[in-house]
Protein backbone atom coordinates (compact mmCIF):
# COMPACT_ATOMS: atom_id res chain seq x y z
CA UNK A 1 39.34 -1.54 39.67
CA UNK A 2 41.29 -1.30 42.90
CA UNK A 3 42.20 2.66 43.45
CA UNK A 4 45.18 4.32 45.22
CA UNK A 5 47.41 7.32 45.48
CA UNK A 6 50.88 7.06 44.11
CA UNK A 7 54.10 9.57 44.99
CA UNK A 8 56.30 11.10 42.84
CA UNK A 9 58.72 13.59 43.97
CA UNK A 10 55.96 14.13 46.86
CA UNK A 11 53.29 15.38 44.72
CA UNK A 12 50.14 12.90 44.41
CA UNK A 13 49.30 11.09 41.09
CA UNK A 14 45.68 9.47 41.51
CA UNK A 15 45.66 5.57 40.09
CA UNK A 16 43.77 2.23 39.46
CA UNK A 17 44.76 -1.14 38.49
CA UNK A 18 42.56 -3.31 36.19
CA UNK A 19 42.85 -6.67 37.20
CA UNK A 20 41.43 -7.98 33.99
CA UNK A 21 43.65 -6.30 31.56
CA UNK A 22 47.02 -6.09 34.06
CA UNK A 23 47.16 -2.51 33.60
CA UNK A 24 47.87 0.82 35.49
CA UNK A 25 45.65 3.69 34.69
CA UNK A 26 47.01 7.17 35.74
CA UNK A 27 45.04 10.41 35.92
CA UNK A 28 46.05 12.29 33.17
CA UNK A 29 45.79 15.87 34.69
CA UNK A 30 47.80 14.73 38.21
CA UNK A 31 50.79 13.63 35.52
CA UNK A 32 50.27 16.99 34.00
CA UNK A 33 50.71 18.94 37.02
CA UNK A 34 53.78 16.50 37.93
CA UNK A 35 55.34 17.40 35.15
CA UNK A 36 54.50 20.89 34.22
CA UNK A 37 53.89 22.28 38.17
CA UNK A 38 51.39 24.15 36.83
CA UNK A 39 48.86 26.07 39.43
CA UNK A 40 45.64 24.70 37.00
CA UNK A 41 46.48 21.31 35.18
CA UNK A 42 43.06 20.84 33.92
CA UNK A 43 43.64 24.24 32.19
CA UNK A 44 46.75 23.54 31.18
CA UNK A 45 45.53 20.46 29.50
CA UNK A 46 42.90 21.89 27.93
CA UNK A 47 45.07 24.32 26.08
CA UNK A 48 47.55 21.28 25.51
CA UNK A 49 44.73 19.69 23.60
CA UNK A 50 43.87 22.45 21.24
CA UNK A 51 47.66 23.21 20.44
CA UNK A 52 47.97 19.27 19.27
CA UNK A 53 45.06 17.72 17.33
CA UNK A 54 47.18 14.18 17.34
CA UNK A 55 47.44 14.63 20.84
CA UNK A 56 44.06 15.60 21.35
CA UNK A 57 42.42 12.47 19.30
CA UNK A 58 44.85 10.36 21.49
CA UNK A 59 43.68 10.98 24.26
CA UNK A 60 40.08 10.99 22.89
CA UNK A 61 40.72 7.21 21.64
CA UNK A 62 42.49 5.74 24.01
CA UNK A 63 42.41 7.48 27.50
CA UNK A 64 38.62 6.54 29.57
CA UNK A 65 37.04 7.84 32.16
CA UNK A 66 37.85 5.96 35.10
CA UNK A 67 37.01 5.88 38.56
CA UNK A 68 39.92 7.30 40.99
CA UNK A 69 40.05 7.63 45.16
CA UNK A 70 40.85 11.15 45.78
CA UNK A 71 42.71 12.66 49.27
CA UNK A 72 38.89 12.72 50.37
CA UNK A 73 38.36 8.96 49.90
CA UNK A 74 35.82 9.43 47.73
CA UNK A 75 35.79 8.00 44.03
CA UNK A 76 35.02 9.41 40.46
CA UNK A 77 35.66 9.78 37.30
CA UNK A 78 38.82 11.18 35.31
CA UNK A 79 40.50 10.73 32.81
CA UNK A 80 42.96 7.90 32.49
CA UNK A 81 45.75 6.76 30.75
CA UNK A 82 48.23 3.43 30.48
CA UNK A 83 51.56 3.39 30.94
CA UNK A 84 51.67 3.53 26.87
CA UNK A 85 49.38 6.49 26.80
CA UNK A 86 51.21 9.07 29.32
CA UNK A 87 54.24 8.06 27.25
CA UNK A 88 52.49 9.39 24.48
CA UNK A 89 51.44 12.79 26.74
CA UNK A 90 55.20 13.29 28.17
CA UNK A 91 56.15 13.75 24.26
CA UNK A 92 53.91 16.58 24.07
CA UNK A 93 55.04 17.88 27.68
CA UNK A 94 58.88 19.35 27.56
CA UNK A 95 59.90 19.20 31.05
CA UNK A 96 63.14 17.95 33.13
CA UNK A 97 60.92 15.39 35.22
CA UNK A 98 60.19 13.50 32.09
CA UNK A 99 62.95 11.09 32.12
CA UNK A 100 62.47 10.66 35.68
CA UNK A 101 58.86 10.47 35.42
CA UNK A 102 59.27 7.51 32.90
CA UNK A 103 61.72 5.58 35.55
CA UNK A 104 59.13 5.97 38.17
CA UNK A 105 56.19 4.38 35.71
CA UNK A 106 58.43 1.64 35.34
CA UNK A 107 58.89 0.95 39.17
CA UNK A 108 54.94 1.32 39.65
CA UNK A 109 54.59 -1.63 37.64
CA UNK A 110 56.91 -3.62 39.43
CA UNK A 111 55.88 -2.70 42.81
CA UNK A 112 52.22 -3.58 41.58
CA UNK A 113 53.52 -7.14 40.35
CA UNK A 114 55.27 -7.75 43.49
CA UNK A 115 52.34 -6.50 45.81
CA UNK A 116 49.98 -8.98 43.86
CA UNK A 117 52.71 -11.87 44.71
CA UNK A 118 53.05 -11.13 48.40
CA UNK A 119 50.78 -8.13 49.55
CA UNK A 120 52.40 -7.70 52.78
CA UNK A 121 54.93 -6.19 50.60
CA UNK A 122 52.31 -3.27 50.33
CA UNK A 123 52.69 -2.77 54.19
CA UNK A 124 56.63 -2.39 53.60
CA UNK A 125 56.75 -0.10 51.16
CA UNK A 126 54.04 1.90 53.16
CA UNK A 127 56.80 1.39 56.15
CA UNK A 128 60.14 2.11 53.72
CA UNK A 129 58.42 5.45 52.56
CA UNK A 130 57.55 6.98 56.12
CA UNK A 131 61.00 5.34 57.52
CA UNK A 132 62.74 7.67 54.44
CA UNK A 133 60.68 11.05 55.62
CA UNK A 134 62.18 10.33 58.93
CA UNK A 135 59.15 9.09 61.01
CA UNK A 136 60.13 6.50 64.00
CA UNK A 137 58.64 3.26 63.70
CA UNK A 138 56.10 3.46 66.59
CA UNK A 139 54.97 6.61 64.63
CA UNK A 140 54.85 4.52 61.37
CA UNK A 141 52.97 1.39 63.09
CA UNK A 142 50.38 3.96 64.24
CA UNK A 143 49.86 5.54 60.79
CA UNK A 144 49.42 2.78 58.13
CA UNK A 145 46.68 1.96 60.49
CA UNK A 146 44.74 5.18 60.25
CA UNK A 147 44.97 4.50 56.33
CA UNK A 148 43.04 0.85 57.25
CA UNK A 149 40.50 2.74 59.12
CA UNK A 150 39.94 5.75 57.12
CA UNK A 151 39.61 3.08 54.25
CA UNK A 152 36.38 1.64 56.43
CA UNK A 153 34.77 4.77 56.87
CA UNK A 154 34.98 5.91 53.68
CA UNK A 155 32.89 2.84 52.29
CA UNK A 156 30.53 3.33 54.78
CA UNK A 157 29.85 6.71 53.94
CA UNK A 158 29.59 5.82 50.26
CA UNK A 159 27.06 2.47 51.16
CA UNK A 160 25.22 5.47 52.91
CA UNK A 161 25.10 7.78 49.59
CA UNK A 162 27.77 10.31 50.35
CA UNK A 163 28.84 11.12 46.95
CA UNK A 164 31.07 14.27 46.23
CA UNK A 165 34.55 15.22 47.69
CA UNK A 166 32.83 18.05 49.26
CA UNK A 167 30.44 16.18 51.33
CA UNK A 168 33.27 13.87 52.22
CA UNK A 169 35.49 16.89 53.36
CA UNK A 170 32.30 18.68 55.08
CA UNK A 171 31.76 14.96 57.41
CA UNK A 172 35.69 14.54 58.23
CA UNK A 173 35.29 18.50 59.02
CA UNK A 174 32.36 17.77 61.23
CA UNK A 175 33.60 14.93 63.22
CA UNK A 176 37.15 16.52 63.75
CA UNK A 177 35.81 19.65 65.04
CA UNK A 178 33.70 17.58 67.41
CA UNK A 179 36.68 15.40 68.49
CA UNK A 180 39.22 17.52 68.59
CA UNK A 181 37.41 21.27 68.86
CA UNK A 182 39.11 22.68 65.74
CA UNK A 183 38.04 22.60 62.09
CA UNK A 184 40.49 20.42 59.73
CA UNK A 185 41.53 24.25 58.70
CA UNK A 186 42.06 25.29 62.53
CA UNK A 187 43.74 22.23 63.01
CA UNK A 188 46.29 22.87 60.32
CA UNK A 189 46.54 26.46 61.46
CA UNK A 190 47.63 25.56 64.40
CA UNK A 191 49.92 22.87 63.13
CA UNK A 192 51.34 25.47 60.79
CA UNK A 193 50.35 23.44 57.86
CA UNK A 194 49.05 24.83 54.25
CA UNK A 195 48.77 21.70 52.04
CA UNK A 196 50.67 19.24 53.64
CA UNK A 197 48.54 16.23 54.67
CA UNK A 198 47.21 16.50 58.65
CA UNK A 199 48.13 13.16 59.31
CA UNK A 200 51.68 12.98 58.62
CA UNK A 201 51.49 15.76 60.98
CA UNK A 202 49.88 14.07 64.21
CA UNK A 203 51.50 12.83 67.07
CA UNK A 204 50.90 9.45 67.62
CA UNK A 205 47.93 10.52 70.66
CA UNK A 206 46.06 12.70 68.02
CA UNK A 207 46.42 9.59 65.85
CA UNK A 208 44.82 7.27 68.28
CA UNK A 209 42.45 9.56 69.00
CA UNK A 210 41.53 10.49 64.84
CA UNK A 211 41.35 6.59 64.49
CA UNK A 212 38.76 6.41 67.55
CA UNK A 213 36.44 8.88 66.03
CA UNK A 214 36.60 7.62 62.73
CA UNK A 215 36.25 3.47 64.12
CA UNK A 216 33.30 5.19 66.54
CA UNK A 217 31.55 7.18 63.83
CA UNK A 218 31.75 4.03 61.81
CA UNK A 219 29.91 2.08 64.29
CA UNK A 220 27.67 4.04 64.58
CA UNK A 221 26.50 4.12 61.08
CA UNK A 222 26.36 0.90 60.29
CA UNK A 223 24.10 0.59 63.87
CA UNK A 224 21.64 3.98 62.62
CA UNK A 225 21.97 3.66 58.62
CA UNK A 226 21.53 7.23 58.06
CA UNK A 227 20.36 7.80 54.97
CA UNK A 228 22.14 10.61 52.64
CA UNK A 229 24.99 13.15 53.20
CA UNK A 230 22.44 15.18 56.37
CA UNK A 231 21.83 11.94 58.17
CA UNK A 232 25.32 11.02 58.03
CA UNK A 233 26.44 14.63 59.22
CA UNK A 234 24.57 13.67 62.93
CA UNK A 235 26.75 10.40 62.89
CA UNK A 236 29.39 11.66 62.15
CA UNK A 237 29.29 14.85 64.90
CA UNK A 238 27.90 11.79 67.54
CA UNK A 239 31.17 10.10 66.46
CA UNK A 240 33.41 12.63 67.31
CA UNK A 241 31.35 13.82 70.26
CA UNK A 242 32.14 10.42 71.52
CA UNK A 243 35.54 10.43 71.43
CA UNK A 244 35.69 14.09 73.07
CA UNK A 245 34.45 12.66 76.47
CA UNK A 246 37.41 9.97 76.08
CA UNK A 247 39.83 12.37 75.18
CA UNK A 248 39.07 14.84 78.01
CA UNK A 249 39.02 12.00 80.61
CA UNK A 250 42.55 11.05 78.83
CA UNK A 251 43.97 14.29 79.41
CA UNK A 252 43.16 14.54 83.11
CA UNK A 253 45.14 11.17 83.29
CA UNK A 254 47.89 12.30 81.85
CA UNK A 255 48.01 16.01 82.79
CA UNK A 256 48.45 17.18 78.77
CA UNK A 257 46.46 18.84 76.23
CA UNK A 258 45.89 16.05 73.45
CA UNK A 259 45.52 18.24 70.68
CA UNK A 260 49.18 19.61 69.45
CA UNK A 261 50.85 22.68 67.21
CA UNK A 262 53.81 19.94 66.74
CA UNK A 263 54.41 18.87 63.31
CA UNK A 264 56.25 16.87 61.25
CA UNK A 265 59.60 19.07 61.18
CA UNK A 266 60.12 17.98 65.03
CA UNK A 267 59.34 14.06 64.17
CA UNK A 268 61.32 12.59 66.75
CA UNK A 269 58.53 14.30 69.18
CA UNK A 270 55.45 12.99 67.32
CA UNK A 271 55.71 9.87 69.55
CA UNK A 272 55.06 9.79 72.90
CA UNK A 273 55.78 7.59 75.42
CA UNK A 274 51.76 8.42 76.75
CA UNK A 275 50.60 6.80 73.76
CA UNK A 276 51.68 3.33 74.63
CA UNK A 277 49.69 3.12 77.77
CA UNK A 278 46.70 3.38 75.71
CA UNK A 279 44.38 0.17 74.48
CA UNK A 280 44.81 -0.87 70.81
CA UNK A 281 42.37 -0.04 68.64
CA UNK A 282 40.72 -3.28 66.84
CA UNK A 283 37.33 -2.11 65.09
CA UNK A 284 37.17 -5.54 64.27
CA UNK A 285 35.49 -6.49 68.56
C-alpha cells in the first residue's frame, strides 16, 4: 500500500491506498480525534466501542490493521477503515465536523484518482496548499523537496532495521543537534513552536541545510550499512557533523547565524535572498 498524511482542518489523518482494491484506508483513531478533538482518541475509542456493540463488531469485521507512515516516517500498524466504514463511525460520533468531514472523504478520492492520472498533480496540490498558508513560492520549491529527501532517508533507516517512531525521532534528534547545535525540542523552543511541524517553520537556509544533513547522513549509510538503530545513531551524528563544518564556513560567507527564532507567522522573511547563492541539492550525483 502506498502511505501518506492527509489534512483536514489542519489536523493530520494518517492514510494508505490499496492499489488492488481502489480503496482509501483511514486511521480510525486520527478521524476520531478530527472529529471529537479529544486529548486521547484511542481512549475515546475504546469507550466508543463498549457503549455500541454494533459499532464495536463493525469495526471488528470490517476495519484491518494496516500499515500507516507516521510524522516520524516510520510505518505500522492501525487500525483502518474505507470510506464506507468511517461513514459508519461518524454515525456513532455527534459532532459539527461530520458533514464537513464527509465532503472532505469525498475530495480525497478524487484527488487520489486524479494523482493516479497525472501525478505531477501531486506536486500542485503540495504547491496550492503551502501557496494558501501564505508561503512564497521560492519557500514552497524548497519545501516539497525536503519531503523527497526525508522520504529517502527514512527507507534507508528502515532497510537498516530502525523500527519504532521512537528510534526514528531519537536519529532525526541526533543528527539535528549535530547540524544545527539544538535538539528538535531546542529548536522549536527557540522557534516558539509547541506542535506545529519544524519545517513549515524554517527559513529556506535552515531548509537547505536540514536537506544536506539528511542527503549526507543518507550517503553515508548506504556507504557503512550500519546495522540496527546504535549503528545508525553514529551515521546519523557523522551526518550532521558533516554539514556543521559547511554551515559554519557558510556563515562566515555571509556574515549571519544560519540557525533562526523566525517562524512561520513572519513568512514573507522565511526566504532569503542568501539562499539562492547556494548549490542545488541533487542526492541523485
Amino acid at each position: 500500500m502506498e502511505t501518506k498524511l492527509k489534512l483536514f482542518n489542519e489536523k493530520t489523518v494518517r492514510t494508505a491506498w490499496n492499489a488492488d482494491e481502489e480503496e482509501w484506508y483511514f486511521s480510525v483513531v486520527d478521524v476520531v480525534e478530527v472529529l471529537t478533538d479529544s486529548a486521547n482518541p484511542t481512549d475515546y475509542l475504546k469507550k466508543m466501542r463498549k457503549r455500541d456493540n454494533e459499532l464495536a463488531a463493525f469495526l471488528g469485521t470490517n476495519c484491518p490493521q494496516v500499515e500507516m507512515i507516521g510524522e516520524t516516517g516510520k510505518k505500522r500498524k492501525v487500525l483502518a477503515a474505507t470510506t464506507k466504514g468511517v461513514l459508519r463511525l461518524i454515525q456513532s460520533i455527534p459532532s459539527p465536523k461530520a458533514e464537513p468531514f464527509k465532503i472532505w472523504l469525498a475530495q480525497v478520492g478524487a484527488e487520489r484518482l486524479d494523482e493516479i492520472a497525472d501525478p505531477e498533480k501531486a506536486i500542485q496540490r503540495g504547491t496550492a496548499y503551502y501557496r494558501e498558508k501564505g508561503y512564497s513560492d521560492e519557500w514552497i520549491r524548497q519545501r516539497l523537496r525536503t519531503i523527497e529527501i526525508r522520504k529517502k532517508l527514512t527507507d534507508e533507516w528502515s532497510a537498516r532495521g530502525v523500527e519504532t517512531d521512537l528510534e526514528y525521532a531519537i536519529l532525526t534528534n541526533d543528527m539535528t543537534k549535530a547540524w544545527s547545535g539544538l535538539s528538535v525540542k531546542e529548536y522549536k523552543a527557540l522557534k516558539g513552536l509547541k506542535k506545529e511541524n519544524l519545517r513549515d517553520n524554517m527559513t529556506d537556509l535552515e531548509l537547505v541545510f536540514n536537506m544536506l544533513a539528511e542527503v549526507t547522513t543518507t550517503r553515508l549509510s548506504q556507504k557503512e550499512k550500519p546495522e540496527g538503530f546504535e549503528e545508525s545513531r553514529k551515521v546519523a551524528k557523522k551526518g550532521g557533523e558533516a554539514t556543521k563544518q559547511a554551515r559554519k564556513s557558510i556563515e562566515k560567507v555571509i556574515g549571519e547565524k544560519i540557525v533562526s527564532p523566525l517562524n512561520a507567522s513572519e513568512k514573507e522573511k522565511l526566504v532569503t535572498d542568501k539562499a539562492k547563492e547556494l548549490p542545488v541539492l541533487n542526492d541523485e550525483e
